[in-house]
Each structure stands twice: as structure tokens, then as C-alpha cells.
N, C-alpha and C. Protein backbone atom coordinates (compact mmCIF):
# COMPACT_ATOMS: atom_id res chain seq x y z
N UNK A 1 16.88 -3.74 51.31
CA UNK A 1 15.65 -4.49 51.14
C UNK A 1 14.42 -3.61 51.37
N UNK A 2 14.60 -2.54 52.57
CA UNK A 2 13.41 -1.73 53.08
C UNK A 2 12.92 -0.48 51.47
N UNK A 3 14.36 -0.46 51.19
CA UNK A 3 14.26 0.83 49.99
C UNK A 3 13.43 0.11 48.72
N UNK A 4 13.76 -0.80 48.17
CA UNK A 4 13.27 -2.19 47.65
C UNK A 4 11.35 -2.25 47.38
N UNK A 5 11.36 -2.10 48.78
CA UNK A 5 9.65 -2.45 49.01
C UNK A 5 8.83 -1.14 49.17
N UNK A 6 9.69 -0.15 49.35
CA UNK A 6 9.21 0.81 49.71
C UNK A 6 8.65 1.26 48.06
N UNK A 7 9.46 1.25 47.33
CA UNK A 7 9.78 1.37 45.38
C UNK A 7 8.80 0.58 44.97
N UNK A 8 8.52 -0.60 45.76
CA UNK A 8 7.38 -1.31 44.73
C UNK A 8 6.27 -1.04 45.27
N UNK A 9 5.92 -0.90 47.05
CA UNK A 9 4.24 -0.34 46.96
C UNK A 9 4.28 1.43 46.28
N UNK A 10 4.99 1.81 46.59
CA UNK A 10 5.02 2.75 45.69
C UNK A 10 4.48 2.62 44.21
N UNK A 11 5.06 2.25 43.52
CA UNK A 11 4.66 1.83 42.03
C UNK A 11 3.44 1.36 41.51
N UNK A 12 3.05 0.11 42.63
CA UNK A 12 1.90 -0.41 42.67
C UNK A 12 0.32 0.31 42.81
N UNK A 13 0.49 1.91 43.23
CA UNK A 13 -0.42 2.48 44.01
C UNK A 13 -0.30 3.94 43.27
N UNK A 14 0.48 3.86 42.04
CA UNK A 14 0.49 5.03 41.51
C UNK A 14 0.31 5.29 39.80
N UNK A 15 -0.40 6.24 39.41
CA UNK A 15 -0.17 5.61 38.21
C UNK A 15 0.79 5.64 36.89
N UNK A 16 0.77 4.88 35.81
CA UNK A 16 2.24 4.65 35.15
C UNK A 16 2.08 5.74 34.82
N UNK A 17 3.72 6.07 34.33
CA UNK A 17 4.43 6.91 33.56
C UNK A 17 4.71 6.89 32.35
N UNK A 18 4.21 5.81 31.73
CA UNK A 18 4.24 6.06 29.89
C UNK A 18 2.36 6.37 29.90
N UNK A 19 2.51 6.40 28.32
CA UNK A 19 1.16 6.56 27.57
C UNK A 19 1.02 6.00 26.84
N UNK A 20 -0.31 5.07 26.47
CA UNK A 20 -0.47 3.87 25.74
C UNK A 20 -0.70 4.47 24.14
N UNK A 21 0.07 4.87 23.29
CA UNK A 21 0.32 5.52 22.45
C UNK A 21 0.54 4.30 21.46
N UNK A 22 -0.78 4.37 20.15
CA UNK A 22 -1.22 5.65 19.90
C UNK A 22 -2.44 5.39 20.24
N UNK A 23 -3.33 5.19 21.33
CA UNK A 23 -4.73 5.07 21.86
C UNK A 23 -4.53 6.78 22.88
N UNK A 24 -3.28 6.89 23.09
CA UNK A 24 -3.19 8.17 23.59
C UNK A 24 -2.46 9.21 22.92
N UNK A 25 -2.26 10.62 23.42
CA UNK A 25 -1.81 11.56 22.64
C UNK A 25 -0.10 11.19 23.34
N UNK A 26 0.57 11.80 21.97
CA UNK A 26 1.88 11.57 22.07
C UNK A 26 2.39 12.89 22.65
N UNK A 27 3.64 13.03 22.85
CA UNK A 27 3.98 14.55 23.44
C UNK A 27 5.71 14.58 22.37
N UNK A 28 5.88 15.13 21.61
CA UNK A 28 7.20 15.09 21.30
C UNK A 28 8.39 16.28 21.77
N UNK A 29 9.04 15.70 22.24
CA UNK A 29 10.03 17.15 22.82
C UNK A 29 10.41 17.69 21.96
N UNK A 30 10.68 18.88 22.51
CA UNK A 30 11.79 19.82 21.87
C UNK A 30 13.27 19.75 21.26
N UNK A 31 13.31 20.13 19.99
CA UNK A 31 14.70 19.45 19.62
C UNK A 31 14.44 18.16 18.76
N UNK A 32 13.38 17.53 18.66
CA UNK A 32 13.37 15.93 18.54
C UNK A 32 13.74 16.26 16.79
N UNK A 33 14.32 15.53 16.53
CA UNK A 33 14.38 14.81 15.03
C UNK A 33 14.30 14.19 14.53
N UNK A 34 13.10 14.69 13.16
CA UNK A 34 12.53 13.92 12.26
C UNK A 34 12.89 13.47 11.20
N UNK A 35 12.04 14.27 10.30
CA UNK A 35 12.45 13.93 9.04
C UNK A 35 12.95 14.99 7.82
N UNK A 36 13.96 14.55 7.23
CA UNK A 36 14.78 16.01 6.53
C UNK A 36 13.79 16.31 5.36
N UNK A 37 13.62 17.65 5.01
CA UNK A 37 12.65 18.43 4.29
C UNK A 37 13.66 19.11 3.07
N UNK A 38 13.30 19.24 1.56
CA UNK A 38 13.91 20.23 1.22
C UNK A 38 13.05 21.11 1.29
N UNK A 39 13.08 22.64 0.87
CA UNK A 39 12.61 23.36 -0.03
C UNK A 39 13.45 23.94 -1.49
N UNK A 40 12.59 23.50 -2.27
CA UNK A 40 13.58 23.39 -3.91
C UNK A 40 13.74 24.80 -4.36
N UNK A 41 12.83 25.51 -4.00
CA UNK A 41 13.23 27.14 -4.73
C UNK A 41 14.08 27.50 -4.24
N UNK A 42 14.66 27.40 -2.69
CA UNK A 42 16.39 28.00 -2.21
C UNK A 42 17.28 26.84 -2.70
N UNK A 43 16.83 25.54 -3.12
CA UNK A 43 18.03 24.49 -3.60
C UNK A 43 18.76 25.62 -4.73
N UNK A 44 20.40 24.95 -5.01
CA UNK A 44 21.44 25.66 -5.59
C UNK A 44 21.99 24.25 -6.39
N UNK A 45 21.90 22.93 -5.91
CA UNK A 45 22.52 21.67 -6.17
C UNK A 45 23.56 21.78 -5.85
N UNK A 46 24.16 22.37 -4.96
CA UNK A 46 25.94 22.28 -5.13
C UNK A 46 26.62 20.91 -4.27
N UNK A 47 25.81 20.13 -3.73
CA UNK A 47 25.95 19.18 -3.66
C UNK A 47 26.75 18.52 -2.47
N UNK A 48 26.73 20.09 -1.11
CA UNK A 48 27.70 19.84 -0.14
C UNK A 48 26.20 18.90 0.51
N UNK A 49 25.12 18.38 0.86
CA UNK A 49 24.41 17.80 1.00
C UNK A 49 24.88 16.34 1.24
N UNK A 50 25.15 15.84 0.06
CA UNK A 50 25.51 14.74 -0.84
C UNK A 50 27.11 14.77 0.00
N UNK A 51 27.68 15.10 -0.07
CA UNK A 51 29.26 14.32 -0.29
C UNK A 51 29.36 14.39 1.20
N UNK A 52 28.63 15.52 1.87
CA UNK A 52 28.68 15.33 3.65
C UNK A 52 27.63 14.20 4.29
N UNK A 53 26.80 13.75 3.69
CA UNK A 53 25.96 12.61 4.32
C UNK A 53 26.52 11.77 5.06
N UNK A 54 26.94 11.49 6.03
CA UNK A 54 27.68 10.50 6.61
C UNK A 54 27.34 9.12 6.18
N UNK A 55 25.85 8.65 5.95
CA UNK A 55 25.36 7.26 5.41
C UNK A 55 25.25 7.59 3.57
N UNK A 56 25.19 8.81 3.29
CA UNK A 56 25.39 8.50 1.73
C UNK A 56 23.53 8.22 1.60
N UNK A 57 23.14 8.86 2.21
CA UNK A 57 21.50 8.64 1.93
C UNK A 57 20.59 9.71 1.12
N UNK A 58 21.58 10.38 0.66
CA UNK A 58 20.65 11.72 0.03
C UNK A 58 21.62 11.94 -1.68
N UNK A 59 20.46 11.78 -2.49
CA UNK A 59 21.34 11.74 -4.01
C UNK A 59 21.00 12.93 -4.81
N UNK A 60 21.58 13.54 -5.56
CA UNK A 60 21.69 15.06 -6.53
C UNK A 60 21.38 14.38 -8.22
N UNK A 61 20.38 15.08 -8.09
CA UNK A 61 20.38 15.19 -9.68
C UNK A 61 20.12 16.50 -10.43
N UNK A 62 21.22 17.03 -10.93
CA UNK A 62 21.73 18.71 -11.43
C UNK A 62 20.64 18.90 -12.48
N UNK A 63 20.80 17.75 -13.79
CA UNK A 63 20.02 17.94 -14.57
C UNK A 63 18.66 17.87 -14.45
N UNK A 64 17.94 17.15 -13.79
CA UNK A 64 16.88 17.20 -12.91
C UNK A 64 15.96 18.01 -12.52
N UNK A 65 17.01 18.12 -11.73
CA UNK A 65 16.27 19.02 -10.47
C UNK A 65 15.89 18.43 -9.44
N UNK A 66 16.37 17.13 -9.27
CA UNK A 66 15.91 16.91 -8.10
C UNK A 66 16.93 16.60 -6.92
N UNK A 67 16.62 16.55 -5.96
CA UNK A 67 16.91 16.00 -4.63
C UNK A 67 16.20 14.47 -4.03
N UNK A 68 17.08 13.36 -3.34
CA UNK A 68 16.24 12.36 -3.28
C UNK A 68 17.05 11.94 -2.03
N UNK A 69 16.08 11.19 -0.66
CA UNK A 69 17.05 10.75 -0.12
C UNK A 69 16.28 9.61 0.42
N UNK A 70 17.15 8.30 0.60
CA UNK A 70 16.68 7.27 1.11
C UNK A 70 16.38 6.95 2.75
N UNK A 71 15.15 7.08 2.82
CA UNK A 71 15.04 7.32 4.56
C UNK A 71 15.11 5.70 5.20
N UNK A 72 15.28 4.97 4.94
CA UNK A 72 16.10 3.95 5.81
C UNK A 72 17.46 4.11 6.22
N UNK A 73 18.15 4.68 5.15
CA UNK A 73 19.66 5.10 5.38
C UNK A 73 20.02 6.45 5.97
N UNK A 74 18.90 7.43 6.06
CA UNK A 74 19.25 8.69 6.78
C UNK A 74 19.19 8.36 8.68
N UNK A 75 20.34 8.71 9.22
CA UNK A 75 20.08 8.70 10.90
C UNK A 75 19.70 9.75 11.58
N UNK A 76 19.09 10.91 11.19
CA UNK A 76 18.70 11.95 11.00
C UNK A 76 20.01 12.58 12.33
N UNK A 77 21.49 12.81 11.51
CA UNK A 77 22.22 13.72 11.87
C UNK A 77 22.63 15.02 12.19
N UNK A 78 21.68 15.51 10.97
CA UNK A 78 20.99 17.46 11.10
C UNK A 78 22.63 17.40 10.33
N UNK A 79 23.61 17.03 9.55
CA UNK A 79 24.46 17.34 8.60
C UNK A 79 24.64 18.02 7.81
N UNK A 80 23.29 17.68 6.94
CA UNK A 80 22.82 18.36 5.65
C UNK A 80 22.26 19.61 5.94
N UNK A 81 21.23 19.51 6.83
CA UNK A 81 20.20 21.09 7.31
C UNK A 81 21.82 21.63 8.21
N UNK A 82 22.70 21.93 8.70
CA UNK A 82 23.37 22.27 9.02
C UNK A 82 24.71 23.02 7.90
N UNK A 83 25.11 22.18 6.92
CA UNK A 83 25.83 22.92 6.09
C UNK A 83 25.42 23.38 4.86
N UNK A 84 23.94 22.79 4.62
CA UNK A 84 23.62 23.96 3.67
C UNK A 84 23.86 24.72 3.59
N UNK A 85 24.10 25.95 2.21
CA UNK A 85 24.56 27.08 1.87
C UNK A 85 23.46 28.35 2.19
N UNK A 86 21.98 27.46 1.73
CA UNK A 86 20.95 28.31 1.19
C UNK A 86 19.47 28.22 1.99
N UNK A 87 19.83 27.34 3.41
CA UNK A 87 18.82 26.98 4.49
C UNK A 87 18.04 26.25 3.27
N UNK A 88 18.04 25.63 2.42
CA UNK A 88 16.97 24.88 1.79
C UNK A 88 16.07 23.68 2.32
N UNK A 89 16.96 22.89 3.14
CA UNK A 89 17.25 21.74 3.78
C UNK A 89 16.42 22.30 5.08
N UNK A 90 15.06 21.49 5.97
CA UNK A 90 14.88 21.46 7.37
C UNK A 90 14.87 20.15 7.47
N UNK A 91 14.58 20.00 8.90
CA UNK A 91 14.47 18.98 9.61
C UNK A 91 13.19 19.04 10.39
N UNK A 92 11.67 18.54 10.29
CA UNK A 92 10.58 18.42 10.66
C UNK A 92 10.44 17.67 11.82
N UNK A 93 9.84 17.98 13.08
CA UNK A 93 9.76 17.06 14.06
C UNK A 93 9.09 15.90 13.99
N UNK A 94 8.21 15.61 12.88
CA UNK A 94 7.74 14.62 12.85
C UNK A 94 8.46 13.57 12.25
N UNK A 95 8.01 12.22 12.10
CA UNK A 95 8.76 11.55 11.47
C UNK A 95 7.68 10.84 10.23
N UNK A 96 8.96 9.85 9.05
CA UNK A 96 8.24 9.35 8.29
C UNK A 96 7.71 8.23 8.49
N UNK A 97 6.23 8.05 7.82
CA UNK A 97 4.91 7.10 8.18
C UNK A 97 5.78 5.86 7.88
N UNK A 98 5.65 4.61 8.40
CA UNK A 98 6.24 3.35 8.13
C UNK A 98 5.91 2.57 7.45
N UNK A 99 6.36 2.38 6.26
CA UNK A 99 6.18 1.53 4.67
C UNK A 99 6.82 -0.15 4.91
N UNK A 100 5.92 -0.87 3.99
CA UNK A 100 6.52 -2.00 3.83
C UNK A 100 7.29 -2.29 2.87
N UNK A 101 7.64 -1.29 2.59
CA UNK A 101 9.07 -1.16 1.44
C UNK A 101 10.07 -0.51 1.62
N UNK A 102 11.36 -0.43 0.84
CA UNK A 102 12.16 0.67 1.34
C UNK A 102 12.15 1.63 0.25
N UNK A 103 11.85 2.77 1.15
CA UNK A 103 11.08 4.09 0.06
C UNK A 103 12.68 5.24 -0.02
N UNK A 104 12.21 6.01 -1.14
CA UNK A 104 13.52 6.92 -1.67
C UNK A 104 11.98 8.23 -1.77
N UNK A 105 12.24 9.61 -0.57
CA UNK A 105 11.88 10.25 -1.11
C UNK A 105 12.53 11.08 -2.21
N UNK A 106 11.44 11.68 -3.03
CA UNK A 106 12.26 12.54 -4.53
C UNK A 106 11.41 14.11 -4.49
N UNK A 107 12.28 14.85 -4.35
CA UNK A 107 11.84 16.29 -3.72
C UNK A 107 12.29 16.91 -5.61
N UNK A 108 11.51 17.58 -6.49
CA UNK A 108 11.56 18.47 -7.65
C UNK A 108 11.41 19.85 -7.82
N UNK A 109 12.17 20.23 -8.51
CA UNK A 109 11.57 21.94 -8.84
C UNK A 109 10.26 22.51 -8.78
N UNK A 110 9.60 21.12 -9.21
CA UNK A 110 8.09 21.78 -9.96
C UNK A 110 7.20 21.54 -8.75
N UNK A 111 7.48 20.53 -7.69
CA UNK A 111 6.53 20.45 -6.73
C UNK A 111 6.90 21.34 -5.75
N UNK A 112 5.95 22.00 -4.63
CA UNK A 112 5.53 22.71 -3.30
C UNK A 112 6.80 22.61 -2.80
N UNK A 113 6.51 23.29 -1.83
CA UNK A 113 7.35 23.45 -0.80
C UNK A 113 7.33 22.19 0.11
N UNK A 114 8.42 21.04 0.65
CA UNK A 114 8.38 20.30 1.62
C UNK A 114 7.37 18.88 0.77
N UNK A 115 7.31 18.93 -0.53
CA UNK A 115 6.12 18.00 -0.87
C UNK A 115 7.33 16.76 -1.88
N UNK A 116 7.29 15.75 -2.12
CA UNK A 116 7.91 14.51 -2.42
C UNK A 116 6.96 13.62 -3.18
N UNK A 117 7.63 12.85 -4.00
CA UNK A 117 6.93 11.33 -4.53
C UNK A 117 7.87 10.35 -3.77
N UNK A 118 7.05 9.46 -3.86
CA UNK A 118 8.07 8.29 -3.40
C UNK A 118 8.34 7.38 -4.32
N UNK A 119 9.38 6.54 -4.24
CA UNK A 119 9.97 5.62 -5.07
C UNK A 119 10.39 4.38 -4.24
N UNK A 120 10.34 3.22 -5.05
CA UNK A 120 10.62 2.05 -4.15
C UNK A 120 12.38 1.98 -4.41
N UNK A 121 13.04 1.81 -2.90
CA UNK A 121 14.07 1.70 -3.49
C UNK A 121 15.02 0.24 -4.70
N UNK A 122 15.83 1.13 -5.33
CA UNK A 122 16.18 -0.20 -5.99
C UNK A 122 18.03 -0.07 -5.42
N UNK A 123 19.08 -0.12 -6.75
CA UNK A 123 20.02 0.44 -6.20
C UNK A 123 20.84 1.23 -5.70
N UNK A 124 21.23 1.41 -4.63
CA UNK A 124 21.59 2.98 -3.95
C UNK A 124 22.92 3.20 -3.55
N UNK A 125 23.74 3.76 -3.84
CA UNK A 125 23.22 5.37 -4.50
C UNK A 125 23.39 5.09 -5.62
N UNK A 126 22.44 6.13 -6.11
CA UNK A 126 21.93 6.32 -7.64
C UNK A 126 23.37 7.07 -8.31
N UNK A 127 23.11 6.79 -9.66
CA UNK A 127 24.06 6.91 -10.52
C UNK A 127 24.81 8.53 -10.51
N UNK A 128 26.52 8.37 -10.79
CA UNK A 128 26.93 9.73 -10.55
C UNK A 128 26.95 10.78 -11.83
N UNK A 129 26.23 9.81 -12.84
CA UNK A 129 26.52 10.39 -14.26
C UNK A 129 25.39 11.36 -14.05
N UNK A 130 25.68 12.46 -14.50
CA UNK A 130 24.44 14.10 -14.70
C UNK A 130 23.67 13.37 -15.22
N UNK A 131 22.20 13.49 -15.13
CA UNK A 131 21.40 13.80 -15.72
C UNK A 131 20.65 12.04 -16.15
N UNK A 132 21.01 10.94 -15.25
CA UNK A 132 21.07 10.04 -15.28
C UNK A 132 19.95 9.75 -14.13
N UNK A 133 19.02 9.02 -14.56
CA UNK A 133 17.61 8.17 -13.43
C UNK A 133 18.35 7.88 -12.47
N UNK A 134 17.71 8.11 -10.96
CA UNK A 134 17.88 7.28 -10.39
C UNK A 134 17.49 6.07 -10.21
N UNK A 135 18.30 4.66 -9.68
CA UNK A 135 18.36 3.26 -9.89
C UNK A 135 16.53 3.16 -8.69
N UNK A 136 15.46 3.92 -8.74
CA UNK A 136 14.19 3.42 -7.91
C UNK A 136 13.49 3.11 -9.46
N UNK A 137 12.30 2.51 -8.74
CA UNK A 137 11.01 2.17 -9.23
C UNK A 137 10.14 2.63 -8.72
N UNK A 138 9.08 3.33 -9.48
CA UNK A 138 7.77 3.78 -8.94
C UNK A 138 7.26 3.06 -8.65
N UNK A 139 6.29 3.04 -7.51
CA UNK A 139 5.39 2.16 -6.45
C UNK A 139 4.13 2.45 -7.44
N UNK A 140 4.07 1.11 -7.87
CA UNK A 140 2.11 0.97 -8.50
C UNK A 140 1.49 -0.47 -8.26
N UNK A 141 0.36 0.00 -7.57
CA UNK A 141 -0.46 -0.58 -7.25
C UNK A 141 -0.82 -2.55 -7.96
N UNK A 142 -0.96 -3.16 -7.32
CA UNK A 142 -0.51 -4.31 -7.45
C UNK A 142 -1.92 -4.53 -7.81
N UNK A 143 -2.51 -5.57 -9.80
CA UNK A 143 -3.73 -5.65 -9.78
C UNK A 143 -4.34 -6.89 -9.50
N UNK A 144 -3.20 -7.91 -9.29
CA UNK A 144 -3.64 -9.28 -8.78
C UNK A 144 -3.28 -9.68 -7.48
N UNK A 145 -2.55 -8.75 -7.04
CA UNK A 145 -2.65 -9.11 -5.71
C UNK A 145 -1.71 -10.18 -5.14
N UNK A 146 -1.52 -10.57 -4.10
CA UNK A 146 -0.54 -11.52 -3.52
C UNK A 146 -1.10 -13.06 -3.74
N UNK A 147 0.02 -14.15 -4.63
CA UNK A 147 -0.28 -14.94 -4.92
C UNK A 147 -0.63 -15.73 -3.77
């Protein structure tokens, strides 16, 4: 009982241990994991990415060129950035901004380093035929608005 009371004027008289975030600065540790990154100029497509995903959240398109992965379904395992062949694949400490949709990033040849479009998801996973769309829809802007 004495240990008890001792713990709560304690507590009472000191100040907290979180941070009212985000009115305050965040601190992220070391190690933390975010969000998976390609870079497309070391991509190869060979597709150990894809068939090692444990959730099946990251889709290949050869003919393409692209890379796409659905970040609701990624648990950020470090799988992919781990057996890559060609370090193409990181893992960023930050994480992705929170959408009111469920988004498919789509990483291409032709764009930057670490840079993506997004797509709304539709059905996933996208189709295994080469050279075949994936099952998203591009996100455009709504001109009437919510009924």
C-alpha cells in the first residue's frame, strides 16, 4: 500500500513522460520502420520482392517498369529491402501520410529516385499476366463534391 502512494505522489508532482504530439516534436528511434522505398535504376524485376512478401503487398510489372505496393497490406517486415539482389529496395524511417482511401504506391523507370504516384486501390493483387494494368484507379479530384 506504502509503495502504492509513494508511485502516485510521485507522479502527481512530476512531469509526464509522453509528448503531446503533434503540438510537440516527435523523437523517432533508431531502427524504427517506415515506409519501403524503391530506387528503379538498381531495380532488375526479378521478382524475389513479390513472391517473398509475406502479405503479398508489393506487385511487378516487367513490361512496365514498374513496382507497386499496397501500403495497407505492407507490415513493414524489412523482407523485401533484405533479399533484394540489387539494394534497390530501402526502408525510410518515416512513415506514410494517412489517406482516406486505400492507396497503391506505383514506383516507374522514368520517375526520381524514391518518388511514386498513387493509385486508389481497386483489386489486389494485380494481374499476373506481363504487361497487364494494374486492377487501381487514379485518384481525381471530385467536381461535385459529396452528395
Amino acid at each position: 500500500m506504502m509503495s502504492m502512494l509513494s508511485s502516485v505522489f510521485r507522479s502527481l508532482f512530476s512531469r509526464p513522460d509522453t509528448v503531446q504530439y503533434p503540438a510537440g516534436p516527435s523523437t523517432v528511434p533508431l531502427g524504427n520502420r517506415g515506409k519501403v522505398v524503391w530506387d528503379m535504376e538498381k531495380c532488375i524485376y526479378c521478382r524475389l520482392c513479390e513472391r517473398n512478401c509475406p502479405t503479398k503487398a508489393i506487385g511487378t510489372d516487367k513490361v512496365g517498369k514498374t513496382q507497386s505496393i499496397a501500403r495497407l497490406r505492407c507490415i513493414q517486415c524489412r523482407t523485401c529491402v533484405d533479399i533484394c539482389p540489387t539494394n534497390a529496395i530501402s526502408m525510410l524511417t518515416e512513415h506514410t501520410k494517412p489517406s482516406p482511401h486505400k492507396e497503391v504506391h506505383v514506383y516507374g523507370k522514368e520517375m526520381k529516385q524514391f518518388e511514386y504516384r498513387v493509385e486508389r486501390m481497386g483489386d489486389w493483387p494485380p494481374a499476373k499476366q506481363e504487361g497487364k494494368k494494374l486492377a487501381a484507379v487514379e485518384i481525381k479530384a471530385e467536381e461535385n463534391g459529396p452528395a
